[in-house]
Protein backbone atom coordinates (compact mmCIF):
# COMPACT_ATOMS: atom_id res chain seq x y z
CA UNK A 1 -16.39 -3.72 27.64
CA UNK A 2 -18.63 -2.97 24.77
CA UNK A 3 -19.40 0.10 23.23
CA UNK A 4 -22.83 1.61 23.70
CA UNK A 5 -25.50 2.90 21.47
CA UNK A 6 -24.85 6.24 20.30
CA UNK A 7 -27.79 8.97 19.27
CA UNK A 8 -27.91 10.87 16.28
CA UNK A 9 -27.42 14.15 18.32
CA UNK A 10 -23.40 12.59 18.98
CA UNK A 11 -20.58 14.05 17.37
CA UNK A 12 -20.66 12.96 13.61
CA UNK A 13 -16.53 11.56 14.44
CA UNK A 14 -17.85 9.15 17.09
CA UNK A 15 -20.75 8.36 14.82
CA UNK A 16 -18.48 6.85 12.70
CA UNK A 17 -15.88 5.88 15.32
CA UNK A 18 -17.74 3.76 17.47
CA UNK A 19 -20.43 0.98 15.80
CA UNK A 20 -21.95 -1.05 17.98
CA UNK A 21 -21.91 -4.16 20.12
CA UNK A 22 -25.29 -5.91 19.74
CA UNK A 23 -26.93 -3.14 17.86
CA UNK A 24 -28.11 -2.16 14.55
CA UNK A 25 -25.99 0.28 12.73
CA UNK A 26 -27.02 3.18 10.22
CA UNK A 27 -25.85 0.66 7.64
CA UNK A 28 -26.34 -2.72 6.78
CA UNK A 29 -25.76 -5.42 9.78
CA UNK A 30 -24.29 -5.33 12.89
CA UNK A 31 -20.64 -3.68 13.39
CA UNK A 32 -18.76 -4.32 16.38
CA UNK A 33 -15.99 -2.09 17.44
CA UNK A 34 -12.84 -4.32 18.07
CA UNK A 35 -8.67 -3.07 18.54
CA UNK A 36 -7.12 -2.79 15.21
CA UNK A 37 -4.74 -5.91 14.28
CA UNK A 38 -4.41 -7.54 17.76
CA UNK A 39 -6.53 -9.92 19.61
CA UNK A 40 -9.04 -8.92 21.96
CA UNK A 41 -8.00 -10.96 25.68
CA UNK A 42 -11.00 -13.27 25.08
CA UNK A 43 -9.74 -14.49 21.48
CA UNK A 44 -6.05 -14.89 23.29
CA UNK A 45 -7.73 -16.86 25.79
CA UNK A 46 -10.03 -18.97 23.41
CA UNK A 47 -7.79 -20.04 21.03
CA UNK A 48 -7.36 -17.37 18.31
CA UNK A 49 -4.21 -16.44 16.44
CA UNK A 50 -3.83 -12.83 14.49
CA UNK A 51 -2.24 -13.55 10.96
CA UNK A 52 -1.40 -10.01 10.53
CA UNK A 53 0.39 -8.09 12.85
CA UNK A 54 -0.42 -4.62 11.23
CA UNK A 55 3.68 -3.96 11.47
CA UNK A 56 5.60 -5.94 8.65
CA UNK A 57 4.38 -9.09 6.34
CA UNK A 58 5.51 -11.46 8.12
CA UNK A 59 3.56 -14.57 7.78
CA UNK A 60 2.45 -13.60 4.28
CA UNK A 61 3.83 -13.90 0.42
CA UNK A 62 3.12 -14.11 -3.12
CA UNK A 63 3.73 -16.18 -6.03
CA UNK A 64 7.65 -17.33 -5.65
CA UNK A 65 7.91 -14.58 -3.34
CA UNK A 66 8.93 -14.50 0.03
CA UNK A 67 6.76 -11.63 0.67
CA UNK A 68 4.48 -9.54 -0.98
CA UNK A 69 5.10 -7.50 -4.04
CA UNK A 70 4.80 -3.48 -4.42
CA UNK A 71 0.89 -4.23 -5.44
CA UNK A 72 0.07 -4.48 -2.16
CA UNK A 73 0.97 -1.68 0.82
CA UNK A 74 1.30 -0.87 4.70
CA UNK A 75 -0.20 2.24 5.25
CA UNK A 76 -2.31 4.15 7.66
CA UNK A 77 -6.39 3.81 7.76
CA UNK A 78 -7.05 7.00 5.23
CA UNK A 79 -5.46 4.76 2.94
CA UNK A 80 -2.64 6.10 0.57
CA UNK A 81 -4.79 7.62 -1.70
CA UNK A 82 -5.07 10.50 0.93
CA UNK A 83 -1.79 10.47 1.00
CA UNK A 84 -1.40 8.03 4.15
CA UNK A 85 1.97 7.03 5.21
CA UNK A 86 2.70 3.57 7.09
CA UNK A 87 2.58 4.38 10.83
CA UNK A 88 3.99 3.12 13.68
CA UNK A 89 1.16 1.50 15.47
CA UNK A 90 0.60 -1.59 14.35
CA UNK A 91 -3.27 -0.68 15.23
CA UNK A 92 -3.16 2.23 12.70
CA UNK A 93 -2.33 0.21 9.78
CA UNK A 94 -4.24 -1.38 6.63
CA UNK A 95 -3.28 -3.56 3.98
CA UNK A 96 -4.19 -1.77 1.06
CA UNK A 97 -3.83 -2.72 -3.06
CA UNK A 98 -2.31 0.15 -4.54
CA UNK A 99 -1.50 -1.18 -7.67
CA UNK A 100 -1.87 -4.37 -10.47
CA UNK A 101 -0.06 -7.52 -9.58
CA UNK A 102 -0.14 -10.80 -7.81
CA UNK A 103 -2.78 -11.28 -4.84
CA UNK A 104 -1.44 -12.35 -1.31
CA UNK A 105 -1.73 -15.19 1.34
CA UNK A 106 -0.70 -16.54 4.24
CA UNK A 107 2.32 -18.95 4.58
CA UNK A 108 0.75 -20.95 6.89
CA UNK A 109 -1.37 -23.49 4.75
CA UNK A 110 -2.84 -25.56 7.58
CA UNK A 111 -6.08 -24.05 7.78
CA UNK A 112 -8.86 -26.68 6.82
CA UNK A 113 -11.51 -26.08 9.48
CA UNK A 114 -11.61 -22.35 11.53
CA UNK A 115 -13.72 -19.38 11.98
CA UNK A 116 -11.78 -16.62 10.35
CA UNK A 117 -12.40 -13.11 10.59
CA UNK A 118 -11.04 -10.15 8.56
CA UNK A 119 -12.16 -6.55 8.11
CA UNK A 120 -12.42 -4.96 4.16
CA UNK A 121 -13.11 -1.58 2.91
CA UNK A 122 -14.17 -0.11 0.03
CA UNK A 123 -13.95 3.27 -1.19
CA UNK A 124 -17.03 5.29 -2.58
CA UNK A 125 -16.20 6.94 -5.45
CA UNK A 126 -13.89 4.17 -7.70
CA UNK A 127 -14.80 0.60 -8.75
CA UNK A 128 -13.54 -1.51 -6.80
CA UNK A 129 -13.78 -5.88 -6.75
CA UNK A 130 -11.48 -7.78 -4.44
CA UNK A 131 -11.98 -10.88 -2.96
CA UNK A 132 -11.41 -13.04 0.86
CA UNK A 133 -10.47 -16.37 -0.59
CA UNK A 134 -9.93 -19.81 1.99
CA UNK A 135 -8.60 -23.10 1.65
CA UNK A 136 -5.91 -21.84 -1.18
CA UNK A 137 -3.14 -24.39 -2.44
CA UNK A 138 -0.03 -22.88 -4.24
CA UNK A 139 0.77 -26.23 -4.84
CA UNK A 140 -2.39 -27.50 -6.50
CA UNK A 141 -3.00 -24.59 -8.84
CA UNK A 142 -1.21 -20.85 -9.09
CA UNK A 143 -4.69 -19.61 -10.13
CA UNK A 144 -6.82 -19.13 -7.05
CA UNK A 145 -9.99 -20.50 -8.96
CA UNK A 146 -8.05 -24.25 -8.69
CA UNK A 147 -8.70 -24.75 -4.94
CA UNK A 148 -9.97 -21.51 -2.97
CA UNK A 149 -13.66 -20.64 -2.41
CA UNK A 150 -14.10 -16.79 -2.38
CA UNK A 151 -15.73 -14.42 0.14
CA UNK A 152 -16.51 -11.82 -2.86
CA UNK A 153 -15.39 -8.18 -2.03
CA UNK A 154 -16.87 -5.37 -4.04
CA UNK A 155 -18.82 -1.88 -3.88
CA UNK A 156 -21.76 -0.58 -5.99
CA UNK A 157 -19.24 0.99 -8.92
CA UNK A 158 -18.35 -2.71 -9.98
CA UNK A 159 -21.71 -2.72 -11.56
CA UNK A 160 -21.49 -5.79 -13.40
CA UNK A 161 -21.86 -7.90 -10.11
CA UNK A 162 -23.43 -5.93 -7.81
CA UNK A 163 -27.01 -7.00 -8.42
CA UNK A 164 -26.05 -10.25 -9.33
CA UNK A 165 -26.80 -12.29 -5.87
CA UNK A 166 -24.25 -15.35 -7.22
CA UNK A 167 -21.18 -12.83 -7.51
CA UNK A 168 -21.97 -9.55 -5.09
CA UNK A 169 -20.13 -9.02 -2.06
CA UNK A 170 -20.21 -11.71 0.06
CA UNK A 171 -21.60 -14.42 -1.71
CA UNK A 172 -19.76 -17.35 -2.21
CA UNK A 173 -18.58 -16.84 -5.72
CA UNK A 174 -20.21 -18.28 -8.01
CA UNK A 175 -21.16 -21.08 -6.04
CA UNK A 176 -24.09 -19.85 -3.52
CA UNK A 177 -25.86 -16.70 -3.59
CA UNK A 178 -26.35 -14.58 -0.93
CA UNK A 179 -29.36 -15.31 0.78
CA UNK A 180 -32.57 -13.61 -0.16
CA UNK A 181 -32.94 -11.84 3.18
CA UNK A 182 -29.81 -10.00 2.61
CA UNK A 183 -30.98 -8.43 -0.52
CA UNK A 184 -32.41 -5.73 -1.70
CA UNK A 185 -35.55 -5.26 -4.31
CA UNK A 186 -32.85 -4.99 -6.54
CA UNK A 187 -30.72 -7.47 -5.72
CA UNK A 188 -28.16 -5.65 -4.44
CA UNK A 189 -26.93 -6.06 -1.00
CA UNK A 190 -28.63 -5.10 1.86
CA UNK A 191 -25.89 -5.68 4.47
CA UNK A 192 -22.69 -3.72 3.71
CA UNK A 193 -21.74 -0.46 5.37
CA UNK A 194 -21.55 2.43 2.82
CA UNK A 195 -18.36 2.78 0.83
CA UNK A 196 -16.05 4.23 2.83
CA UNK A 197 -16.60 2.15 6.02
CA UNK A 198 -15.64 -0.77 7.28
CA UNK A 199 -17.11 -4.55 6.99
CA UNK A 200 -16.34 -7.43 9.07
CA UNK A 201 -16.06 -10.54 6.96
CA UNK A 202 -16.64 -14.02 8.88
CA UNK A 203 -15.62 -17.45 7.06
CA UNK A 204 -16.92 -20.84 9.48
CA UNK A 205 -15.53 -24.10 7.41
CA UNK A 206 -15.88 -27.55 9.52
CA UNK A 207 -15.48 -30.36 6.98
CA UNK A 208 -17.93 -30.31 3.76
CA UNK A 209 -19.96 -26.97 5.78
CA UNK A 210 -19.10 -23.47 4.93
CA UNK A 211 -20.86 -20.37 6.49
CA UNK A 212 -20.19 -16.56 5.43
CA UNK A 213 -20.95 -13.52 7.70
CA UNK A 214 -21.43 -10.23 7.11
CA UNK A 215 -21.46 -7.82 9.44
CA UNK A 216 -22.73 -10.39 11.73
CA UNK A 217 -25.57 -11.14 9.80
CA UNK A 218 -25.59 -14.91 7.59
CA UNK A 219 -25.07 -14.61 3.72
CA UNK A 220 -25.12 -18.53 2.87
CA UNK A 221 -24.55 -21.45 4.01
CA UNK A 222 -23.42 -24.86 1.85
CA UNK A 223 -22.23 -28.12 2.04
CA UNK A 224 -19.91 -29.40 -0.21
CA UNK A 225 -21.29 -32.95 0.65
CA UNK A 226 -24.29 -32.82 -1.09
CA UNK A 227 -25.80 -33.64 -4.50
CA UNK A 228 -26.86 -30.00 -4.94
CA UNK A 229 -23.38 -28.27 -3.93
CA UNK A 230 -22.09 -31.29 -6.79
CA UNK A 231 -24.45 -30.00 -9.29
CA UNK A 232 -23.34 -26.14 -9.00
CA UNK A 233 -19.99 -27.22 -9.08
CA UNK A 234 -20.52 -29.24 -12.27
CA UNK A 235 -21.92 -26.14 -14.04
CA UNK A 236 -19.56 -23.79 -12.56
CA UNK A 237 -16.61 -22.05 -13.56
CA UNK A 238 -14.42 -24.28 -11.13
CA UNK A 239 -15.40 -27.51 -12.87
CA UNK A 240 -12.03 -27.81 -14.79
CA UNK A 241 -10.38 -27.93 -11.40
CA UNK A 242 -11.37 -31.17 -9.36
CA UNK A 243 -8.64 -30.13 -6.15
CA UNK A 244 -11.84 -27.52 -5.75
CA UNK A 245 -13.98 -30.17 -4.98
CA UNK A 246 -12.33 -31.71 -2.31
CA UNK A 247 -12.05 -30.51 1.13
CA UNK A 248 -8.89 -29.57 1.88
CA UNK A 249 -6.37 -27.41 4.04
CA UNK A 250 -4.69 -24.30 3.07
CA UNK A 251 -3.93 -20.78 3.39
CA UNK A 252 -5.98 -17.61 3.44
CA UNK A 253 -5.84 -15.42 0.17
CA UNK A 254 -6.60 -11.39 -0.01
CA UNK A 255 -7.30 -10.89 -3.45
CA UNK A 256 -5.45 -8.20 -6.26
CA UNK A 257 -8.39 -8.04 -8.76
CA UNK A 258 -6.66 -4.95 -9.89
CA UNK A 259 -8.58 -2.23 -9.03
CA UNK A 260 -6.37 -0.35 -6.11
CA UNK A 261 -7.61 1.08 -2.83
CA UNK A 262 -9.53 -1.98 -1.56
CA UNK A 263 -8.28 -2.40 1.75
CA UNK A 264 -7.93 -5.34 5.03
CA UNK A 265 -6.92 -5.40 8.62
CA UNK A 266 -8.00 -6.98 11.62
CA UNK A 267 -7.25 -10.68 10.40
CA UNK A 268 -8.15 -13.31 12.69
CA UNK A 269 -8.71 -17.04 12.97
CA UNK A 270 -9.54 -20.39 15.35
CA UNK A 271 -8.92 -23.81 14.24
CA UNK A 272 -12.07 -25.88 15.39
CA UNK A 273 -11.76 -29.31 16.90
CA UNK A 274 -15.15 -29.55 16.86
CA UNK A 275 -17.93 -28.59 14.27
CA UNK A 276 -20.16 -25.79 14.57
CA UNK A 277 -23.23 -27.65 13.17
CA UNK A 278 -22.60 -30.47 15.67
CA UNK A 279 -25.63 -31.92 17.72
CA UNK A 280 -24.24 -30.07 20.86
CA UNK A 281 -23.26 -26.77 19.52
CA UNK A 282 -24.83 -23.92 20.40
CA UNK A 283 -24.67 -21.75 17.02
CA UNK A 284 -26.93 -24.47 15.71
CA UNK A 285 -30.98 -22.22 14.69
CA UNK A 286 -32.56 -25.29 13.50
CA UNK A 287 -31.88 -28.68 14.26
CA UNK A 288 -34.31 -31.61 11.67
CA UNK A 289 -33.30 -35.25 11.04
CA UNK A 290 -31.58 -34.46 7.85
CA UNK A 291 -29.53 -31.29 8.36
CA UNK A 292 -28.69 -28.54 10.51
CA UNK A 293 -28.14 -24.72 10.08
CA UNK A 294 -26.43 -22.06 12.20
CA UNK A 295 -27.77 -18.81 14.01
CA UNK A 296 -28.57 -15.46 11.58
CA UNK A 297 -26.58 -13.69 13.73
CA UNK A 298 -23.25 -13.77 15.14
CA UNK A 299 -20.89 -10.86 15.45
CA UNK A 300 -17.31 -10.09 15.64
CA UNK A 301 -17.89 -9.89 20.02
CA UNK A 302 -18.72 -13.38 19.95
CA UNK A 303 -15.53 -16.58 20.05
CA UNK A 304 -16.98 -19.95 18.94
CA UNK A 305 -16.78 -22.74 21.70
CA UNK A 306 -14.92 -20.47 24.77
CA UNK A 307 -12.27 -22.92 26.51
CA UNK A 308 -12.88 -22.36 30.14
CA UNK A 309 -15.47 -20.58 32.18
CA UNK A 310 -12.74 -18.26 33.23
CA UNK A 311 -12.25 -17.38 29.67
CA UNK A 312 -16.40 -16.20 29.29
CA UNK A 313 -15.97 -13.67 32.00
CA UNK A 314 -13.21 -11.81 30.31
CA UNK A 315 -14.76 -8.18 29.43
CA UNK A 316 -15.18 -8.38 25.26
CA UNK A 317 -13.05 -5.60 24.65
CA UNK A 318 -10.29 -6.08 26.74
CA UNK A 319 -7.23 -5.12 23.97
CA UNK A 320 -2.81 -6.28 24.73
CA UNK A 321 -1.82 -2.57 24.32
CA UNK A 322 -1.46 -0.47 27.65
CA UNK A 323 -3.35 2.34 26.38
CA UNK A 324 -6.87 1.98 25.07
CA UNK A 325 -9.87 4.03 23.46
CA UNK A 326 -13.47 4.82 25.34
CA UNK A 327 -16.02 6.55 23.23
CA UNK A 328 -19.53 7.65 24.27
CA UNK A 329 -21.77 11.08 24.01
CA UNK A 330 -19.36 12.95 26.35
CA UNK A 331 -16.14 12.42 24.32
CA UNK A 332 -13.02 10.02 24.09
CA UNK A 333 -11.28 9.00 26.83
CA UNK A 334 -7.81 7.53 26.64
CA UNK A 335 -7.27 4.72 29.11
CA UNK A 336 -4.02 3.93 30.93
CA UNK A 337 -2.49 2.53 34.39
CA UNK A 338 -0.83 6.22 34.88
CA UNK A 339 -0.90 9.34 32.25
CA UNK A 340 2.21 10.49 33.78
CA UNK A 341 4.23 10.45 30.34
CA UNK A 342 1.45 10.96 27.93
CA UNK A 343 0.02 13.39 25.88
CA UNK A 344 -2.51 13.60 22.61
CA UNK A 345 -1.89 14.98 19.42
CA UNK A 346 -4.36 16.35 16.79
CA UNK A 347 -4.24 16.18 12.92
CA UNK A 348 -6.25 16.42 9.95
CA UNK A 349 -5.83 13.52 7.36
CA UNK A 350 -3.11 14.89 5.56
CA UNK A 351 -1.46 15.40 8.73
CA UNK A 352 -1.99 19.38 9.56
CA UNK A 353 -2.08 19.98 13.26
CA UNK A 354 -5.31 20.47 14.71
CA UNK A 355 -6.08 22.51 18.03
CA UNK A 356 -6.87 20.19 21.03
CA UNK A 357 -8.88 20.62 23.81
CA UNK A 358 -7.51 18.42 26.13
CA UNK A 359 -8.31 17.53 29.73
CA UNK A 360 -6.11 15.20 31.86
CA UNK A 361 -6.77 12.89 35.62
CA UNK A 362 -4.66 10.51 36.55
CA UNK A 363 -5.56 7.28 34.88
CA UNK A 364 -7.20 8.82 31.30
CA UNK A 365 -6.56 11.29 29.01
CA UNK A 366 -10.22 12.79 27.91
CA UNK A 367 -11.37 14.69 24.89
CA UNK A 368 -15.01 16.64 25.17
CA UNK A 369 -17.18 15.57 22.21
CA UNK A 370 -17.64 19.42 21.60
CA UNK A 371 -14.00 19.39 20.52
CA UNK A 372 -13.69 16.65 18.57
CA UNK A 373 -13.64 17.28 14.24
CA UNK A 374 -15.30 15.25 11.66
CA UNK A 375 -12.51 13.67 10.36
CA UNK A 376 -8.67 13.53 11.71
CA UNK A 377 -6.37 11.29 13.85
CA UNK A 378 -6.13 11.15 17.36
CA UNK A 379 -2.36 10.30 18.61
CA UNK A 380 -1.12 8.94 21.68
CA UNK A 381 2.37 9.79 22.34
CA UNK A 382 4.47 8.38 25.58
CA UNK A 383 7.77 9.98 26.32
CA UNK A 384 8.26 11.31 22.61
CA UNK A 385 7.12 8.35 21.21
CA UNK A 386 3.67 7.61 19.15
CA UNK A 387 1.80 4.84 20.80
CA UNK A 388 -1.55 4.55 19.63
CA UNK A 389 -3.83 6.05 16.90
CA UNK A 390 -7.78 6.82 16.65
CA UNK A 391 -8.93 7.64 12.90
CA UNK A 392 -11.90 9.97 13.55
CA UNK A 393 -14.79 9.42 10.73
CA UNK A 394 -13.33 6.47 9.41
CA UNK A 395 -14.85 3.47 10.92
């Protein structure tokens, strides 16, 4: 199902809990509330894999490294500057830099033409500059800036690219700005949640055509198959590294600028068979004789080219776990076959217990909005055992 519009008379937690399927948030773009690092039942269905499993890194390394280094850490959503330990639900977790060293990426390096998805945060009061980078090749250059176009990742304290539309977030660094509809008078961004919340990052690649999202709104679109994209690329900083030029597979890269507490989760992808900017696709806006260009808008709730019928009438949020989340003005409901077993748990962020007000039926588990805090975790336990985890003011 999708989540509904909330008012601003709703709980300031759920405020921030719950962003919307489909419509406009506080903040810049649309956010749509998926489960944390697994697949919702229509991605399973259409074709999606998750490259992080919010558990362990398997599936991702470093430079002649099996795995990567102490730079980069498992730990719960408030992030370990708050003193956030890894937990264990896989749906809690975050990647997070908490230190100077090399950046990470996937050891699958097959990925030449996919929709990707990925979810970054920022925090508010530190500089912060990161980066989402595609099509890497170990092999063709150590230095990321030898094959991989970035996805830039950064917040307003990294002044010296903010309001520069070639290298703020989400432009295509140093290659294509972000469009002029996603700016502000001063040329900052317009589409990014506040620091502090989360942003869902979309890279669409089909041969020579690139596309970055942002919160389900279009940053830029490019083709590396024209004159133009040959001219920026002569007069860029990548012009000392032809590999760049070409279009080629490889893996996906998270970034270690070196500025800790930037953070990821929810990583997702589709290889496409067939291009998105293809006379019968239907993410095409505008269709003339000489080129084609996709939709403004396409959110996290939407799979490119569903397989089957069947697979279109799966609910959007339909999440593998048994137990799921249900937020609207009346509270949070905790979803399962049978609650025989379960129980909910209450804690601030550094992990204090927190009265609960707790009322139980025999499928859910529900929380009155009236009794749920700003800011904490919400634990599902089964039998003695943690389950699940809701971060309260931290979406």
């Amino acid at each position: 199902m999708k989540t509904r519009g909330l008012g601003k008379t709703m709980v300031s937690a759920l405020v921030l809990a719950v962003a919307m399927a489909g419509a406009q948030t506080t903040d810049g773009g649309i956010y749509v509330t998926l489960p944390n690092n697994v697949l919702t039942s229509t991605e399973a269905a259409n074709g999606y894999q998750l490259l992080w499993n919010g558990k362990d890194w398997t599936g991702w390394k470093s430079f002649n490294t099996s795995q990567p280094g102490s730079n980069f850490a498992i730990v719960g959503m408030a992030g370990q500057e708050n003193g956030a330990k890894k937990s264990l639900s896989a749906d809690s977790n975050v990647m997070e830099v908490v230190g100077s060293g090399e950046s990470i990426w996937t050891t699958d390096t097959t990925f030449q033409d996919f929709d990707y998805m990925v979810e970054f945060q920022t925090t508010a009061d530190e500089q912060q500059n990161g980066g989402i980078l595609y099509r890497y090749s170990e092999k063709a250059n150590h230095n990321n800036n030898g094959s991989a176009p970035e996805y830039q990742v950064c917040n307003s304290k990294w002044t010296s690219e903010w309001k520069v539309p070639l290298q703020t977030a989400g432009s295509y660094y140093e290659m294509m700005p972000l469009a002029n509809s996603r700016l502000n008078a001063d040329k900052s961004p317009n589409w990014m949640m506040t620091a502090g919340k989360w942003n869902q990052a979309r890279v669409i690649c089909y041969k020579g055509r690139i596309a970055h999202y942002g919160n389900g709104l279009k940053l830029i679109e490019d083709n590396m198959t024209t004159a133009d994209w040959k001219s920026r690329y002569d007069k860029s900083k990548y012009s000392s590294y032809p590999y760049f030029a070409t279009i080629h597979p490889g893996s996906f890269f998270l970034q270690d600028h070196g500025q800790t507490h930037v953070k990821y989760r929810d990583v997702r992808v589709k290889k496409l068979t067939q291009s998105p900017w293809g006379p019968t696709s239907p993410y095409v806006k505008a269709r003339t004789d000489s080129d084609t260009t996709l939709v403004d808008t396409l959110t996290f709730a939407t799979v490119l080219f569903p397989i089957t019928t069947e697979a279109r009438s799966l609910p959007e949020f339909g999440i593998v776990p048994e137990v799921r989340f249900a937020l609207d003005r009346d509270g949070i409901s905790v979803l399962m076959a049978s609650s025989q077993g379960y129980d909910l748990k209450l804690n601030d962020m550094r992990g204090a217990a927190l009265p609960l007000h707790l009322q139980r039926s025999a499928d859910r588990l529900f929380v009155p909005a009236s009794a749920v805090p700003g800011s904490g975790v919400l634990s599902v336990w089964k039998n003695g055992n943690r389950v699940r985890d809701l971060v309260l003011g931290n979406r």
